[in-house]
Each structure stands twice: as structure tokens, then as C-alpha cells.
Protein backbone atom coordinates (compact mmCIF):
# COMPACT_ATOMS: atom_id res chain seq x y z
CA UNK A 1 20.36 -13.78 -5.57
CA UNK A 2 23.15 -15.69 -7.42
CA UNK A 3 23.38 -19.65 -6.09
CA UNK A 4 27.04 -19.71 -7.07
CA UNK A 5 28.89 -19.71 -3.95
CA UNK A 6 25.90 -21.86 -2.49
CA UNK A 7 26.46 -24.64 -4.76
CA UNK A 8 30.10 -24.92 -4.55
CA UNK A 9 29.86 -24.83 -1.09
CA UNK A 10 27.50 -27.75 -0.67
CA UNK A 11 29.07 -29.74 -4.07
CA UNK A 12 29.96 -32.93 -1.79
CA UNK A 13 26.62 -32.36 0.67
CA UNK A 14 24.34 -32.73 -2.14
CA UNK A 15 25.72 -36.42 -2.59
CA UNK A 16 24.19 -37.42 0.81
CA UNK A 17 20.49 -36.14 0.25
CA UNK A 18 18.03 -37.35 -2.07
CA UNK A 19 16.31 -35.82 -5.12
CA UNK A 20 12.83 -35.65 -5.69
CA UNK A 21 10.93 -35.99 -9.18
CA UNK A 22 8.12 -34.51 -10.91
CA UNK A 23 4.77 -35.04 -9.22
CA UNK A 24 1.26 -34.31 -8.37
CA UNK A 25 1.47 -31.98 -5.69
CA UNK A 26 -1.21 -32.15 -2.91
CA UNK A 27 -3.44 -30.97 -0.68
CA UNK A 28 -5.42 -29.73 2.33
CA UNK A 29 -3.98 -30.21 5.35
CA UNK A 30 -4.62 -33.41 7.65
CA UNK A 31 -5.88 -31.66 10.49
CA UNK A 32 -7.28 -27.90 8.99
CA UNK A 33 -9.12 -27.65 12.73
CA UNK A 34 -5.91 -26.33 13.59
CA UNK A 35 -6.44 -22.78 12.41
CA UNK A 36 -9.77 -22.75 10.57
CA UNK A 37 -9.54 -19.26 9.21
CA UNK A 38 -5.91 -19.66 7.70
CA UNK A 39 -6.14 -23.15 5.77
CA UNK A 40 -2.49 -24.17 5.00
CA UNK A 41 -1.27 -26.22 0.91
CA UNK A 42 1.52 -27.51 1.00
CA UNK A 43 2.97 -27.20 -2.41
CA UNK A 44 6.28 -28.86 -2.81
CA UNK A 45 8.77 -30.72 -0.39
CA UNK A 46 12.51 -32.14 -1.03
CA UNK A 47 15.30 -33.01 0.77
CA UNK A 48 17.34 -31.79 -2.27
CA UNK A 49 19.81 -28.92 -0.40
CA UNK A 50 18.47 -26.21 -3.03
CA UNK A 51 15.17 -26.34 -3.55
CA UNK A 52 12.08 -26.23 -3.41
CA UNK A 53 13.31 -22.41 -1.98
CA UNK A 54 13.00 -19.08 -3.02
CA UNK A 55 9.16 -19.23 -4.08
CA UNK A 56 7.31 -17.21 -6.13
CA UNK A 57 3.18 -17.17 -6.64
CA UNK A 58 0.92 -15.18 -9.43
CA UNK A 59 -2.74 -15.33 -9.31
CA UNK A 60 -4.15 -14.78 -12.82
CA UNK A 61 -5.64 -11.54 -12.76
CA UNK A 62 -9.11 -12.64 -15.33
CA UNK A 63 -9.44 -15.89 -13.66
CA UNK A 64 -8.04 -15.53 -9.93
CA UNK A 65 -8.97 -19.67 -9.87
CA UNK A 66 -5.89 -19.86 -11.88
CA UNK A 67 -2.32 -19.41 -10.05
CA UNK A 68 0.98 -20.36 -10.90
CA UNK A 69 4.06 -20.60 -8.65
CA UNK A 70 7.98 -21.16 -9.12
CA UNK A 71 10.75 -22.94 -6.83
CA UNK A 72 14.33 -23.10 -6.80
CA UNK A 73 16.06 -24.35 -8.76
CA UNK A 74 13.64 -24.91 -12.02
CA UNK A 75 10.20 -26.41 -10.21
CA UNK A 76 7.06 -24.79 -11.88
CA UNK A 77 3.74 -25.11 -10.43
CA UNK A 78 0.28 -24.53 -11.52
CA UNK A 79 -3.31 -24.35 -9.72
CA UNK A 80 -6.95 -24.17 -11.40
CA UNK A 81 -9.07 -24.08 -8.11
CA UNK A 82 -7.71 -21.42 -6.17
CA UNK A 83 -4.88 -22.49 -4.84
CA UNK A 84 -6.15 -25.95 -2.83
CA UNK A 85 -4.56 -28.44 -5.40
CA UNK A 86 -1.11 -27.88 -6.98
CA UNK A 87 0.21 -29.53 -10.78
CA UNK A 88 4.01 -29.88 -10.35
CA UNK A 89 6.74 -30.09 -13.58
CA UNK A 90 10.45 -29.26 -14.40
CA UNK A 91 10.77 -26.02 -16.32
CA UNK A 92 13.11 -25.99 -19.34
CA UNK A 93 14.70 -23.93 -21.87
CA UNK A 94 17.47 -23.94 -24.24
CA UNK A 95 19.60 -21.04 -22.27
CA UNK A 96 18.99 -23.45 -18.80
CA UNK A 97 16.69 -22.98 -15.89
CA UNK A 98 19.15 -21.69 -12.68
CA UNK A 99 17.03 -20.25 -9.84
CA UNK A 100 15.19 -17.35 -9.11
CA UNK A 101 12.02 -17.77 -10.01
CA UNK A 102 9.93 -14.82 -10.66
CA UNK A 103 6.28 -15.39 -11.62
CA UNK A 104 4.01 -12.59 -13.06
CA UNK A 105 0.91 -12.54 -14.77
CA UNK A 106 -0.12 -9.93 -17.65
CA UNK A 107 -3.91 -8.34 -18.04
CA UNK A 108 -4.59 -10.76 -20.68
CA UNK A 109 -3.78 -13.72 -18.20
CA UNK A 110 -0.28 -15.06 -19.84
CA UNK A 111 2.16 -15.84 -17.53
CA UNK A 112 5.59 -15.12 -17.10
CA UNK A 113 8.27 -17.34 -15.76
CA UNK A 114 11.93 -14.72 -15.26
CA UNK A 115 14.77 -16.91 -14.22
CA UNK A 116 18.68 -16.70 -14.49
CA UNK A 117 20.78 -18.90 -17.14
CA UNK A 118 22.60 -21.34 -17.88
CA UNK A 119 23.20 -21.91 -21.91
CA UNK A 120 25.77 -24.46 -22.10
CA UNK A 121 24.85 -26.91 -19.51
CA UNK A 122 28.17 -25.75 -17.94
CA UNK A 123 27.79 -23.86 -14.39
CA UNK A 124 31.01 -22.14 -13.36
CA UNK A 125 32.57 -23.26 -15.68
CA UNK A 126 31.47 -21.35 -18.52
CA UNK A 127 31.07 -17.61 -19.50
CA UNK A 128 27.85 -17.80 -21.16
CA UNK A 129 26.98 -19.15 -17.53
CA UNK A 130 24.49 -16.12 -15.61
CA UNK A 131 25.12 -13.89 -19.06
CA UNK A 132 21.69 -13.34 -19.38
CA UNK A 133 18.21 -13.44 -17.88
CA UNK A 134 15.52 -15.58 -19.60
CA UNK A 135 11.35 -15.36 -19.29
CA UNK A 136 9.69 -17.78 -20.79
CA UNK A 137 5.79 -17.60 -21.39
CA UNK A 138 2.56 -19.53 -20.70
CA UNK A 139 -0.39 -19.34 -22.65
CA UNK A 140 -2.44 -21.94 -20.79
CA UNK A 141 -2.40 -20.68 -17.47
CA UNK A 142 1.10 -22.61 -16.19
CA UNK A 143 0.33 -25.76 -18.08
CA UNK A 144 2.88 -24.81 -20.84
CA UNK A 145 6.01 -22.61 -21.41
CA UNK A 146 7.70 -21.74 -24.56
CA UNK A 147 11.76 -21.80 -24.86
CA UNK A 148 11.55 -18.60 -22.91
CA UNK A 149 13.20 -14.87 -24.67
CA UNK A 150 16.50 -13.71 -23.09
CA UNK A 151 18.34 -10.30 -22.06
CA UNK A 152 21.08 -9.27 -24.51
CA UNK A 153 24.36 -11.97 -23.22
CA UNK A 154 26.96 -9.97 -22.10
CA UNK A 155 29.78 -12.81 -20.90
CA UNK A 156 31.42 -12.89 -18.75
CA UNK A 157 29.43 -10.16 -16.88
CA UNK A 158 27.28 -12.24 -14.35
CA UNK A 159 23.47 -11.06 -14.52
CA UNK A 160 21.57 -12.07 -11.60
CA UNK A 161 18.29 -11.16 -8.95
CA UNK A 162 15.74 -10.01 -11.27
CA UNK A 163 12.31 -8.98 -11.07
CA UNK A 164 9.08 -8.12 -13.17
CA UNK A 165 6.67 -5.50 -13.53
CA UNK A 166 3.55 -5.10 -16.44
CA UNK A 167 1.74 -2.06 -17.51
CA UNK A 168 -1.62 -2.64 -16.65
CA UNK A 169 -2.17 -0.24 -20.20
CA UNK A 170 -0.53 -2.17 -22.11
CA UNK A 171 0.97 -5.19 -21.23
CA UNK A 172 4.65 -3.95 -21.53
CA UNK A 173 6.72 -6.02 -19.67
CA UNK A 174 9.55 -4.09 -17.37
CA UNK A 175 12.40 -5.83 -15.66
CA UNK A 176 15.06 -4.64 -13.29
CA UNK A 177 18.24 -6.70 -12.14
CA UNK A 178 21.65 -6.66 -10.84
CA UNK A 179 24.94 -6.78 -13.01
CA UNK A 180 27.80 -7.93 -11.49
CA UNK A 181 31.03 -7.44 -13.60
CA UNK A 182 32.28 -10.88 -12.26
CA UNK A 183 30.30 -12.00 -9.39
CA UNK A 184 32.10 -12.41 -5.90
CA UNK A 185 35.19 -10.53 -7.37
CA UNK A 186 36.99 -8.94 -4.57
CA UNK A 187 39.04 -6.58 -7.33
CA UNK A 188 38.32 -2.80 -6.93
CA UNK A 189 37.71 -2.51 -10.99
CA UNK A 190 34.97 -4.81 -10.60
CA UNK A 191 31.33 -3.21 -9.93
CA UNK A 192 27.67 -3.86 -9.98
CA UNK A 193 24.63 -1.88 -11.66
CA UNK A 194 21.25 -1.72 -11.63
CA UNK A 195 19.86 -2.27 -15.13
CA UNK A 196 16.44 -2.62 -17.37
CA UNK A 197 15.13 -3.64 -20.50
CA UNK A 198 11.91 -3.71 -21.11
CA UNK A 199 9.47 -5.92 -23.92
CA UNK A 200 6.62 -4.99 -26.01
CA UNK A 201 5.71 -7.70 -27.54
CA UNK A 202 5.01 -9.75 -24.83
CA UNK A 203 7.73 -11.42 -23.74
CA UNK A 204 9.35 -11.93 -27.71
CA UNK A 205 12.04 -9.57 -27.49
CA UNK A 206 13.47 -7.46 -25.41
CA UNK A 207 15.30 -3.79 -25.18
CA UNK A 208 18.81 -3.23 -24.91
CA UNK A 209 19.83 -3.15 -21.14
CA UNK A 210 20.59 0.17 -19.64
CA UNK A 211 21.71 0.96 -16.28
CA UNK A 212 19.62 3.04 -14.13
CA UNK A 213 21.36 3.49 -10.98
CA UNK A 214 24.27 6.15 -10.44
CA UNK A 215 26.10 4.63 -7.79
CA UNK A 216 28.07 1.35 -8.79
CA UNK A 217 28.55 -1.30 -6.00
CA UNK A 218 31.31 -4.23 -5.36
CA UNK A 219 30.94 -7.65 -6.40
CA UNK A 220 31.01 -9.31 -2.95
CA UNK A 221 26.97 -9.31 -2.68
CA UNK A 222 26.89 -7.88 -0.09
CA UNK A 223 25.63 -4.30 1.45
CA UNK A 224 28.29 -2.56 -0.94
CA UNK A 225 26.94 -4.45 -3.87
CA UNK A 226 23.85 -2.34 -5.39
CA UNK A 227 20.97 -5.49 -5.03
CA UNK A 228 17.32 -5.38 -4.72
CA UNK A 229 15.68 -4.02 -7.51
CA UNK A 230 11.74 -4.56 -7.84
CA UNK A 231 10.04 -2.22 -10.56
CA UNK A 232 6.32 -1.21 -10.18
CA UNK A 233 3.92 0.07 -12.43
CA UNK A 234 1.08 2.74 -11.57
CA UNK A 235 -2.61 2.99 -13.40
CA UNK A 236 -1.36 5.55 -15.17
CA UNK A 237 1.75 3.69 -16.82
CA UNK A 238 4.41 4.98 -14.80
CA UNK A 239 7.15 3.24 -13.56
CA UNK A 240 9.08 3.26 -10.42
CA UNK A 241 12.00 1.36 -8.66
CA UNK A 242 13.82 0.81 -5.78
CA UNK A 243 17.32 -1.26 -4.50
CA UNK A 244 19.55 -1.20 -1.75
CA UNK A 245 23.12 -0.15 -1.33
CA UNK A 246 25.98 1.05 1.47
CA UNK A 247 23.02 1.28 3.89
CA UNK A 248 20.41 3.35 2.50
CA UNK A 249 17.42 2.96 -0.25
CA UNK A 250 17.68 4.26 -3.44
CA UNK A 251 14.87 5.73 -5.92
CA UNK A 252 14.45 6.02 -9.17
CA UNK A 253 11.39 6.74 -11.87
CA UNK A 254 10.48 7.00 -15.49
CA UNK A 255 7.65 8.76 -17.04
CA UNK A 256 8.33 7.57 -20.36
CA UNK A 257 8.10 3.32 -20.75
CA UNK A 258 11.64 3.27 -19.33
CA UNK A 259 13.01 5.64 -22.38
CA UNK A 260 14.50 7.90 -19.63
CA UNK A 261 15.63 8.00 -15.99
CA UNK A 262 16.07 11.05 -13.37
CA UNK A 263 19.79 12.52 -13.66
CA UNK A 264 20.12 11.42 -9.97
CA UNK A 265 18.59 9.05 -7.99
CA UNK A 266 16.71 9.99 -4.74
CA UNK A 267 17.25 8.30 -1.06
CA UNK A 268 13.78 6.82 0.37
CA UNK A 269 15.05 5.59 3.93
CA UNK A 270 18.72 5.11 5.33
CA UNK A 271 19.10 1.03 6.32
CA UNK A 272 21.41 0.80 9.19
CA UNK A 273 23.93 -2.20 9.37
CA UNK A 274 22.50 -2.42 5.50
CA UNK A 275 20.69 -5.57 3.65
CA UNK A 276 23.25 -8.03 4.38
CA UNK A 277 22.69 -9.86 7.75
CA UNK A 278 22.61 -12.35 9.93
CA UNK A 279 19.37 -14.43 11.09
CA UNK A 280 20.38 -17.49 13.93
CA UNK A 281 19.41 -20.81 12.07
CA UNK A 282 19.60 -19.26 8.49
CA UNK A 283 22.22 -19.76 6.17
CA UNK A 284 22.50 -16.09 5.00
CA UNK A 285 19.56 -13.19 4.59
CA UNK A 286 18.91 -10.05 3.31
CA UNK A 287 16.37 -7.30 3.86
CA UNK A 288 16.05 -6.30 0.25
CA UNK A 289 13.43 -3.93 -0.86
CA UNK A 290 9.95 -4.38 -2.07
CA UNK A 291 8.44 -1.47 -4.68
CA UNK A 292 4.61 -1.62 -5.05
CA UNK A 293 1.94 1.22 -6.48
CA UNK A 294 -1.75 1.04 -5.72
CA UNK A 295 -3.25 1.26 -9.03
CA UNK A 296 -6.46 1.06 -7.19
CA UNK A 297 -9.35 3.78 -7.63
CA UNK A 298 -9.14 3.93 -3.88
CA UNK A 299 -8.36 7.12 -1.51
CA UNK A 300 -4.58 6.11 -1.78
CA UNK A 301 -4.45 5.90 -5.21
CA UNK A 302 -1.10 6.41 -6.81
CA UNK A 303 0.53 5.55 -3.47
CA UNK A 304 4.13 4.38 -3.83
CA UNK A 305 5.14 1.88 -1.13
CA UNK A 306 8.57 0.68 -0.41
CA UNK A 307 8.98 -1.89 1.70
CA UNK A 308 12.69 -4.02 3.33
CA UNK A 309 13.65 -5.05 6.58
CA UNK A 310 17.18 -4.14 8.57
CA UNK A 311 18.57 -4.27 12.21
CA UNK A 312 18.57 -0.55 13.20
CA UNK A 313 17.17 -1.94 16.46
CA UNK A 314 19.95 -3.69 16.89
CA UNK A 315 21.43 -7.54 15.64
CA UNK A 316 18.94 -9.15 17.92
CA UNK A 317 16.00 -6.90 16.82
CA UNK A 318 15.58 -7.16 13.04
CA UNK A 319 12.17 -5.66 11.93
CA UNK A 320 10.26 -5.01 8.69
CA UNK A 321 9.49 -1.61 7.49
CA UNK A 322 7.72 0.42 4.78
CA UNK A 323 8.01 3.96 4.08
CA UNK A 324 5.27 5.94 1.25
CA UNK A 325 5.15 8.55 -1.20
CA UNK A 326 2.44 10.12 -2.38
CA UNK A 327 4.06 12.47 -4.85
CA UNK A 328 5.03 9.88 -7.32
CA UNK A 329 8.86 9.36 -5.25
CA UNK A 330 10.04 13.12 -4.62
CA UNK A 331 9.39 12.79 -1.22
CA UNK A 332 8.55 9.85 1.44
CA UNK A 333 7.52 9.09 4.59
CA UNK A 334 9.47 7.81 7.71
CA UNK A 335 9.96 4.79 8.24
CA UNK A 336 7.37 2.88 9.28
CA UNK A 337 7.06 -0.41 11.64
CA UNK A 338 5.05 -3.46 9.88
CA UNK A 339 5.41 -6.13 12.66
CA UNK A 340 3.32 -4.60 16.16
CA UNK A 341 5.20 -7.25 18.77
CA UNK A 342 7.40 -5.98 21.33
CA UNK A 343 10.85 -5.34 20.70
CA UNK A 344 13.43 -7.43 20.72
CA UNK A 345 12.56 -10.62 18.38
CA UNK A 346 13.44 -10.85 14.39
CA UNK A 347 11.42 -10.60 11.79
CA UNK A 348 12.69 -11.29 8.28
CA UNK A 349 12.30 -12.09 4.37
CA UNK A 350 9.53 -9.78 3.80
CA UNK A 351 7.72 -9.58 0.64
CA UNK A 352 4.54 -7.19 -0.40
CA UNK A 353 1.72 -6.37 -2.37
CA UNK A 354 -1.01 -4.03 -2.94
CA UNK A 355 -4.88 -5.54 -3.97
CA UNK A 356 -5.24 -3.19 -7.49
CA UNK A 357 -8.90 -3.60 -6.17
CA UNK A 358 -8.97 -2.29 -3.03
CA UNK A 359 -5.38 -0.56 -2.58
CA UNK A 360 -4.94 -3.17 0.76
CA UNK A 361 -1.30 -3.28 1.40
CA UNK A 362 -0.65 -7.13 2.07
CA UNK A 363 2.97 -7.95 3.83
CA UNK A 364 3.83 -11.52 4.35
CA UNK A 365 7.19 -12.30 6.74
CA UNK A 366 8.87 -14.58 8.91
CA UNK A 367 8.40 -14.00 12.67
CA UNK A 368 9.74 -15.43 15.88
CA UNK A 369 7.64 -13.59 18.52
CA UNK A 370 6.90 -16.56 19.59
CA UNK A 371 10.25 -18.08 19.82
CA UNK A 372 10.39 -18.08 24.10
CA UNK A 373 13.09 -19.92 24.51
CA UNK A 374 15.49 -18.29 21.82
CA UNK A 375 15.45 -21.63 20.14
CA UNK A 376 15.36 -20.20 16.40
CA UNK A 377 11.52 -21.33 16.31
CA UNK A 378 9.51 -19.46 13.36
CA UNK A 379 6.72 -18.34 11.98
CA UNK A 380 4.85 -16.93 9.11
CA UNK A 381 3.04 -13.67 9.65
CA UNK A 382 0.35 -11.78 7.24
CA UNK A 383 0.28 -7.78 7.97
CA UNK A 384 -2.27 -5.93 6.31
CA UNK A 385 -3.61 -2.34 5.90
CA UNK A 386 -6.80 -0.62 4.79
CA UNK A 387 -5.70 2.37 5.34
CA UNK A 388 -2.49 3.25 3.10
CA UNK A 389 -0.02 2.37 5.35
CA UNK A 390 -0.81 3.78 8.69
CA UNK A 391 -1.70 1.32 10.72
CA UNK A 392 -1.07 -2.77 10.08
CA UNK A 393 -2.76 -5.92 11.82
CA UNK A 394 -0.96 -8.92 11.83
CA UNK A 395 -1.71 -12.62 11.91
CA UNK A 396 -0.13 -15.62 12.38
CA UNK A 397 -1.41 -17.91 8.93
CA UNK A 398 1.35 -21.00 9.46
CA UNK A 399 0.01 -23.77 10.97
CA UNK A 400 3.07 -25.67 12.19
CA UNK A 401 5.93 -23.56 13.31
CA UNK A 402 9.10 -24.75 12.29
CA UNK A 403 12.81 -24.53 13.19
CA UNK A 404 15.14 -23.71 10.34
CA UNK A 405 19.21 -25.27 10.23
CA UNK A 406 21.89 -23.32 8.41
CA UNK A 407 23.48 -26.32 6.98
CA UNK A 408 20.32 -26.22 4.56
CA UNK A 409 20.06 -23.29 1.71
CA UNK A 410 16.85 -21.76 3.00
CA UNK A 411 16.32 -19.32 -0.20
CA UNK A 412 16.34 -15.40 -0.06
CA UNK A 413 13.14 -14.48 -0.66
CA UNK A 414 9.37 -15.39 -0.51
CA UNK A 415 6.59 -14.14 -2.49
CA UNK A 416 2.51 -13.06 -2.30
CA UNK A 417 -0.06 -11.61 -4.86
CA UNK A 418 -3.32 -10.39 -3.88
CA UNK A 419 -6.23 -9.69 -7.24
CA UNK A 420 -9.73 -8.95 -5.57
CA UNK A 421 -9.83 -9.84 -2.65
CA UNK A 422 -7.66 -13.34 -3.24
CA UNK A 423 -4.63 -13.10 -1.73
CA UNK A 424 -2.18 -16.07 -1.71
CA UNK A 425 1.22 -15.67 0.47
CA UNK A 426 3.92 -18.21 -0.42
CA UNK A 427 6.89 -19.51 1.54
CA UNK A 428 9.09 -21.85 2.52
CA UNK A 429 9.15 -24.28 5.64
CA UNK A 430 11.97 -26.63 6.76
CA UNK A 431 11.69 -29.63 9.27
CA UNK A 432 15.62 -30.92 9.82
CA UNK A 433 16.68 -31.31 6.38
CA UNK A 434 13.11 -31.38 4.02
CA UNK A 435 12.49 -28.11 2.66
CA UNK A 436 9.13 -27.52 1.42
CA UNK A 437 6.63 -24.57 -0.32
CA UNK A 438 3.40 -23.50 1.32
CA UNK A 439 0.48 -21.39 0.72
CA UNK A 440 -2.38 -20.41 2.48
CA UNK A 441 -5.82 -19.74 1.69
CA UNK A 442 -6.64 -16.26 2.23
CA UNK A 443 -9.56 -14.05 1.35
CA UNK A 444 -10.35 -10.33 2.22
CA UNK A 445 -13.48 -11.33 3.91
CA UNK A 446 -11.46 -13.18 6.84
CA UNK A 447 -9.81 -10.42 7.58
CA UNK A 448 -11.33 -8.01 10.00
């Protein structure tokens, strides 16, 4: 999601926190007695007001020793034994380094870095400023990055919350975004897309953008602003996504590398009060969908899972839900509940991933079950299933809970990847104004 309006509303707050530099990021926790089975990294910690937020983790999918993770606003990480020690460096490139990290891994074990722009050096300022979205590439498991490729420009249109999706055939790299005609324009003439381009070539070029969805949104991002857009990729090389927009979820597919779309786009779930709302403590959040296919040879192969969170239960009652289709996206299940504690608490930022190994459906979320006192205290909650879907356990894998402020820019999203039987959740913590990254050691044999 686009920092703008976050930056030039803390210009003058930035002045009274301090930055951090490039370092060696640690290490195992002081006390891991705490929770044994759910060891807790921290990765990164700041008290700059945007970052480290908004994380996003890969494991290499040859050599699941090897992960690499991203931060807000250009903070790249990298990790050769599993996750328990962390490398930490600035990320640059010629068109700029400005926030959302996405981090993806191809089958040949190159990583991908997606990120939005910012060419001149210039940030609102400037129409080359969010014209484009760059990737750059590793070749040494995160060690590394070239310049980085780039989208077609198309200033002063604002491009902005992308993700990234890889043929497991052949390496193609898909990506799916949001373009806002001029971001946070309140004028009627002014609309957002979904589009996609697509590389073949591994990151070196890519093809010209096209927009896939058939509604067009406002530019106020918000739930009348069409946001949300994760593409996945099945065994067999096709290629599905989903978004968000004036309260329901929208669908679409292509059977042909991203050649061609369907005429119309199907509905997966309605969203009632939409993806834009409020958390207490948290500046702003969303409940943004989550596309996933289980390219497993399991018995839910093929299985397309869609997973966001929204307050149907009511403002005080946020949840996280996933819905399936097992007929490659004509038709889809009800909505299902992912958290199992009584009603009436919030759970939010939920991000998701299927094992291609197994077909496990791994959910990782903020929680405040415990919260007792209504005192905005959180949590960070693991849901699993084994069994496509139907029924989820869920654990508790934070070791400290921790109390968020909304004078801080707390980030819109988390992250997890799970490659046999490895799964690493990642997500951010705050303690009064030091934001910091965190992962947890997890493995499919802890989990019952």
C-alpha cells in the first residue's frame, strides 16, 4: 500500500526519532524456555517511524537453509542457517527503493526483491515518483541484487501494492498490482485497476501491463479503490487472482501465461463493511486478500484458497476467513472461520501459504484473544490445516505480547512461506515507539 499520505503526515515526527544503520542482525532469544516449541529471531528493530514494517520472508525452495526477507522502507535481509541468524543491508537501485517489499524465490533458487519507485530521488514531488514497479534479482541467495528491471513508467499514473507469483514449469515470473490514476484523488475521472505483466526471462524484462479487472475503483484507497491483488500459480501452470473492492472479492484466471483473461470476473465471498477498517492501537488496516494453489500431489491438489479478513461480525469482532475452490475458481466455498476463539475479539493482517509438499494450508495473524482487559494487547497466531481447509488449529508462536500505538506506522501487511515442512512466519512487533521484524522457527514436525 502506497506510504504517501503516511510520510507527509509524519514529515516533522520523523525529526524526533532516530535512524538506525546497516547491521548484523541477531539472534536467539535470551530466554527461549519461554515457549520451547515456538523459538522466536528477532530480525530487525528501529525507532525510525517507517520501518522495519511491512515484512516479507522467502525460503529458497533447493536449499530451504537459505531465506531472504524485506522491510519497509528498503531493508533487505538474508539467512544461511534456517532462519536463526539474520545478514542485514540497504537495498538500492537506480529507479529508488520505496516500500513494499515483496520477496519470492524461483525453482532455480534466485530471488526476487518487487518494490515500488522512486527514479529521481524526488518523492511527491515528481511524476516519475510510484510510475513504475521495480524487481531486482539475487543470484547468491540475498547476498547480492542487481539494479533491479521495471514495469513500463506510465507518469503520472501512481503504481502501487504489488505482488509475485512463479511458474513452478518454468520460472515465468507473474505480477499483479494496483493503478491508481493519481493516488488519493478525490475527482470522479480518476480510477484504479488491477493490472499484470508478466517476465520470461527471469526478471530482465517485462510485458506490457494490462488490466485484468472489469470494475474500476476510486483513488481514495480505500474499500471503493480496487486493492489486493496476489496472483498464484498451480502445478499445472495456471494462474489465478484475487482483490478486493465495494465489499466483495473478486476472481479472475488465465489458462494461457497471462495472454488472456475471463470476459467477466467472478465474486468469491461478499466482505461486509469492506477491506478498509479500523483496528484500536493501529494506525490504519486492511483485510486484503490472500490467493494460494496447492501445487502439491496431495488429496487437495489443485485447491484454490482465498484468504482476507473483515468485520461482518461486527467493528468489535474482526475475524480472518478463507473460502476454496476446487474447480479451478467457477465456484467456491462459504466462507470459512480461520481463528477458533470465541467471538467478540479482533483478529487482523492475515497472510497465507500452502506447503507445495504437503498441500498444509499455513495462516499467520494478529490476535488479541487474550487481550482481557481491552487494552489493545496482541498477539501472533499460526493456523494450520491438513485437511484442505476444513478444519484449522491455532497456536500462539510470539513470545512477548506486545501493545501497538497509532502514532507509529505499523505496516499493512505481514508475510510467511512454508517449502517442506519449513515454514517461517514473519511480522512485526512494536514496544512504545521501536518497531521491529520477527520470525519464528517452525517445522511440520511440531505441529500435531
Amino acid at each position: 500500500m502506497n506510504l504517501t499520505s503516511i510520510f507527509k503526515a509524519s514529515f516533522y515526527f520523523c525529526f524526533f526519532i532516530s535512524a538506525c544503520s546497516p547491521q548484523i542482525a541477531q539472534e536467539l532469544p535470551e530466554n527461549p524456555e519461554q515457549n520451547p516449541s515456538f523459538v522466536n529471531i528477532k530480525i530487525d528493530s528501529s525507532t525510525t517511524f517507517v520501518g522495519p514494517c511491512e515484512p516479507s520472508i522467502c525460503i529458497n525452495p533447493i536449499n530451504p537453509n537459505n531465506m531472504v526477507a524485506g522491510s519497509v522502507l528498503d531493508w533487505v535481509y538474508s539467512s544461511n542457517d534456517a532462519g536463526k541468524t539474520w545478514t542485514k543491508e540497504v537495498l538500492k537501485s537506480s529507479s529508488g527503493v520505496y516500500g513494499d517489499p515483496v520477496i519470492r524465490a524461483d525453482f532455480e533458487g534466485n530471488f526476487y526483491y518487487s518494490h515500488l519507485s522512486n527514479p529521481t530521488g524526488k518523492a511527491w514531488q515528481d511524476v516519475e515518483f510510484l510510475d513504475r514497479i521495480v524487481i531486482q534479482k539475487s543470484t547468491d541467495g540475498g547476498k547480492t541484487w542487481n539494479d533491479g528491471s521495471f514495469t513500463r513508467p506510465d507518469n503520472p499514473k501512481d503504481q502501487d501494492k504489488q505482488w509475485l507469483a512463479i511458474d513452478p514449469n518454468n520460472n515465468k515470473l507473474y505480477m499483479t498490482w494496483t493503478e491508481f490514476d493519481l493516488y488519493d484523488s478525490p475527482r470522479p475521472e480518476d480510477k484504479t485497476r488491477i493490472k499484470f505483466s508478466s517476465s520470461s526471462d527471469q526478471g530482465t524484462t517485462w510485458t506490457e501491463p494490462i488490466a485484468i479487472s472489469q470494475k474500476e475503483g476510486n483513488c481514495l484507497d480505500g474499500d471503493q479503490t480496487t486493492e489486493g491483488a496476489v496472483p498464484a500459480v498451480s502445478k499445472e501452470g495456471e494462474l489465478f487472482v484475487a482483490w478486493c473492492f465495494d465489499e466483495k472479492i473478486y476472481f479472475d484466471r488465465s489458462f494461457d501465461q497471462g495472454k488472456t483473461w475471463m470476459e467477466e470476473d467472478y465474486i468469491v465471498s461478499d466482505q461486509p463493511g469492506g477491506w478498509d477498517y479500523s483496528i484500536p492501537g493501529i494506525m490504519r488496516c486492511n483485510g486484503m486478500t490472500i490467493t494460494e494453489v496447492d501445487q502439491s500431489d496431495g488429496p487437495h491438489a489443485g485447491a484454490i484458497y482465498v484468504n482476507w479478513s473483515d468485520q461482518r461480525n461486527g467493528t468489535n469482532d474482526t475475524d480472518i476467513w478463507i473460502s476454496k475452490s476446487v474447480d479451478k475458481g467457477l465456484t467456491w466455498s462459504s466462507p470459512k472461520r480461520v481463528n477458533d476463539d470465541p467471538p467478540g475479539k479482533h483478529q487482523f493482517f492475515t497472510w497465507m501459504d500452502v506447503d507445495p509438499s504437503t498441500g498444509y494450508i499455513y495462516v499467520v495473524f494478529y490476535d488479541r484473544r487474550n487481550d482481557t482487559e481491552n487494552k489493545n494487547l496482541t498477539d501472533v497466531y499460526l493456523a494450520y490445516s491438513k485437511d484442505g481447509g476444513e478444519t484449522f488449529t491455532n497456536l500462539k508462536i510470539n513470545e512477548e505480547s506486545f501493545t501497538p500505538l497509532p502514532v507509529v506506522f505499523f505496516g499493512d501487511y505481514n508475510d510467511i512461506s512454508a517449502v517442506d515442512g519449513v515454514i517461517r512466519p514473519i511480522w512485526t512487533q512494536q514496544d512504545k515507539m521501536i518497531l521491529s521484524v520477527w520470525t519464528a522457527l517452525i517445522d511440520q514436525k511440531m505441529l500435531k
